[in-house]
C-alpha atoms as a PDB file:
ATOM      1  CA  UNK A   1     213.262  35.967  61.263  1.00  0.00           C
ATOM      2  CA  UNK A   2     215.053  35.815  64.379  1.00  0.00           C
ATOM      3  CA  UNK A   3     218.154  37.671  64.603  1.00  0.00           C
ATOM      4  CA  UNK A   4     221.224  35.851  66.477  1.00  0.00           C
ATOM      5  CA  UNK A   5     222.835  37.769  69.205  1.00  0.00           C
ATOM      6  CA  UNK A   6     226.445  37.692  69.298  1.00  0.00           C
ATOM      7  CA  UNK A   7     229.404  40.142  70.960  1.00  0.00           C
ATOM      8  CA  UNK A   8     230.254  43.207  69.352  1.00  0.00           C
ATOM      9  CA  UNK A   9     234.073  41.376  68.767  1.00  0.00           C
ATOM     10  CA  UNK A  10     232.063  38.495  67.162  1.00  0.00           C
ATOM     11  CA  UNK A  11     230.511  40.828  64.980  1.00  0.00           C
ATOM     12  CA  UNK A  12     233.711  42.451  63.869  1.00  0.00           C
ATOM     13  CA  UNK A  13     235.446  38.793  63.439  1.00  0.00           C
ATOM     14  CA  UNK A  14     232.384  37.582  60.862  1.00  0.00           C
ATOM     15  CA  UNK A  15     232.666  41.170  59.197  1.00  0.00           C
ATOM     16  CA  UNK A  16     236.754  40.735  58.746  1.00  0.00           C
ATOM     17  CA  UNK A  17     236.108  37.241  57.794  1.00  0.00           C
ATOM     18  CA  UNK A  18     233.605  38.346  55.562  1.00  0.00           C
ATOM     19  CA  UNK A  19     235.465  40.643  53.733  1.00  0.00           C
ATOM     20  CA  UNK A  20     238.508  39.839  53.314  1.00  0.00           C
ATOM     21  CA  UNK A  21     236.989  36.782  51.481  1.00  0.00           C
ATOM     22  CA  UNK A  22     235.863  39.392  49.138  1.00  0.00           C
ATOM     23  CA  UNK A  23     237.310  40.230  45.891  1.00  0.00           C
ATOM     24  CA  UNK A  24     240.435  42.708  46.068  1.00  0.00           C
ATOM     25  CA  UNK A  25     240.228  43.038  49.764  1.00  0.00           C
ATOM     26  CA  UNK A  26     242.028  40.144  51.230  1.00  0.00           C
ATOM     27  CA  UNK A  27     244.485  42.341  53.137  1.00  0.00           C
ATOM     28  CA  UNK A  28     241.585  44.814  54.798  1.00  0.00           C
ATOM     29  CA  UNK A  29     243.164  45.264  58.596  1.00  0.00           C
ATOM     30  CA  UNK A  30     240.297  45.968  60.686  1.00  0.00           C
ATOM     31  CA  UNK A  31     236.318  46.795  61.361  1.00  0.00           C
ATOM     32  CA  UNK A  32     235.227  48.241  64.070  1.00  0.00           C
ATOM     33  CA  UNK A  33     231.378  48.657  64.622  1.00  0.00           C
ATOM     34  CA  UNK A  34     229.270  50.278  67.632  1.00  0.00           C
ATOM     35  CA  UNK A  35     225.453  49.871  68.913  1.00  0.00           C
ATOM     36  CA  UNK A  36     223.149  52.026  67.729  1.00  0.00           C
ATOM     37  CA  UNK A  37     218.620  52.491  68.002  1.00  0.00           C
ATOM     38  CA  UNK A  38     217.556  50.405  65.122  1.00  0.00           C
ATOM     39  CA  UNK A  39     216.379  52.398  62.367  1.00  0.00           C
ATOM     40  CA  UNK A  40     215.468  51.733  58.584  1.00  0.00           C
ATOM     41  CA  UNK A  41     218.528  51.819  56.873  1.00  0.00           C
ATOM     42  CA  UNK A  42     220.199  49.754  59.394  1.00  0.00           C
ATOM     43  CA  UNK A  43     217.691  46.640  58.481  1.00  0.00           C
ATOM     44  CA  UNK A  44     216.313  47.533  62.167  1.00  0.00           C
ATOM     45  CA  UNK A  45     219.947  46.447  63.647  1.00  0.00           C
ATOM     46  CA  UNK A  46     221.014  47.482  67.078  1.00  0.00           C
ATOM     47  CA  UNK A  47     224.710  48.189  65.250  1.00  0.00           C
ATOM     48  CA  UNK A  48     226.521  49.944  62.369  1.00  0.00           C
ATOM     49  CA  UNK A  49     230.258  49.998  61.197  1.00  0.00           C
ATOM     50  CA  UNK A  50     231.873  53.386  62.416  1.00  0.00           C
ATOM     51  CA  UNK A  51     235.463  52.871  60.936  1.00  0.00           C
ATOM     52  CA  UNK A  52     237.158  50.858  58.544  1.00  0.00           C
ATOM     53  CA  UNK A  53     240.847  50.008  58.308  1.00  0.00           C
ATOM     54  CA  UNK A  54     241.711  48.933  54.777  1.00  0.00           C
ATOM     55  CA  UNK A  55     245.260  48.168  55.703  1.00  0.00           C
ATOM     56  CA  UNK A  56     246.610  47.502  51.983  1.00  0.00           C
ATOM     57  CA  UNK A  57     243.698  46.762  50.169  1.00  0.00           C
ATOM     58  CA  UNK A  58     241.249  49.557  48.066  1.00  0.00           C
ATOM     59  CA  UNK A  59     239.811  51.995  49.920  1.00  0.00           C
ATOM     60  CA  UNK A  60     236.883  51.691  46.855  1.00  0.00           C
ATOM     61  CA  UNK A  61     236.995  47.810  47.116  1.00  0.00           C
ATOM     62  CA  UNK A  62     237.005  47.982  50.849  1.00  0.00           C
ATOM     63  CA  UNK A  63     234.607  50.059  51.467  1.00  0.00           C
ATOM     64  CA  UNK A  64     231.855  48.181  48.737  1.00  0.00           C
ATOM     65  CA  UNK A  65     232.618  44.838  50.615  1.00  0.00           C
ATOM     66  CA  UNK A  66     231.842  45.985  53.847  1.00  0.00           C
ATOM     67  CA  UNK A  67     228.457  47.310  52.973  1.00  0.00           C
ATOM     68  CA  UNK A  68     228.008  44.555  50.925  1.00  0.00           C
ATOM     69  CA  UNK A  69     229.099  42.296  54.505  1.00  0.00           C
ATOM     70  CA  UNK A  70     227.055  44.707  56.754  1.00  0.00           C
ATOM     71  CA  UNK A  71     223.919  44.296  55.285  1.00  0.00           C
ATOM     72  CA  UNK A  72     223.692  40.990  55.315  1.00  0.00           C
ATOM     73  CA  UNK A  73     224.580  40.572  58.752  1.00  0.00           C
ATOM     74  CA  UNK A  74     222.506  43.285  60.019  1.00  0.00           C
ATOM     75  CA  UNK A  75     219.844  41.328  59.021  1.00  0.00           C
ATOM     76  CA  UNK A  76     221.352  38.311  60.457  1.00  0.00           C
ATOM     77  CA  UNK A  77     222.696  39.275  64.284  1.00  0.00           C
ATOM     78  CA  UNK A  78     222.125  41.518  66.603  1.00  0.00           C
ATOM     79  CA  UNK A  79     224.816  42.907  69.023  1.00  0.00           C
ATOM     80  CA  UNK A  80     224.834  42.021  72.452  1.00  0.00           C
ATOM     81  CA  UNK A  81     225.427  45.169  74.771  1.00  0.00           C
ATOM     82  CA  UNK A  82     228.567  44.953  77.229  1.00  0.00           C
ATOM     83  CA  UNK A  83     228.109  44.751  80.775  1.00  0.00           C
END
């Protein structure tokens, strides 16, 4: 499967999106993610989340939705690097 490339702020917006339609964690504040060398336990993605804000939601719940988000779009989209 071909993965979609999209900006790293692209990335962060479906993430947000993403979670925040999850269960407990509508209020998570923000996701920030950075490129990385694919390796195994990123699905082979070129990006991983470094920080989480889980403004007033579960830092539990939070944190289990955005793995939950990340690997599926790791799978999904690859981050375009910045010029």
């Amino acid at each position: 499967m071909t993965r979609v490339r999209k900006s790293v702020a692209e990335i962060e917006a479906l993430l947000l999106e993403d979670v925040r339609a999850q269960r407990h964690c509508s209020e998570v504040a923000d996701i920030v993610i950075e490129l990385c060398e694919p390796e195994e336990d990123t699905h082979g993605a070129n990006w991983s989340v470094v920080s989480v804000d889980p403004g007033g939601a579960s830092r539990e719940f939070a944190g289990a939705a955005v793995m939950v988000a990340m690997g599926r779009l790791q799978q999904e989209v690859d981050a375009i690097a910045p010029e």
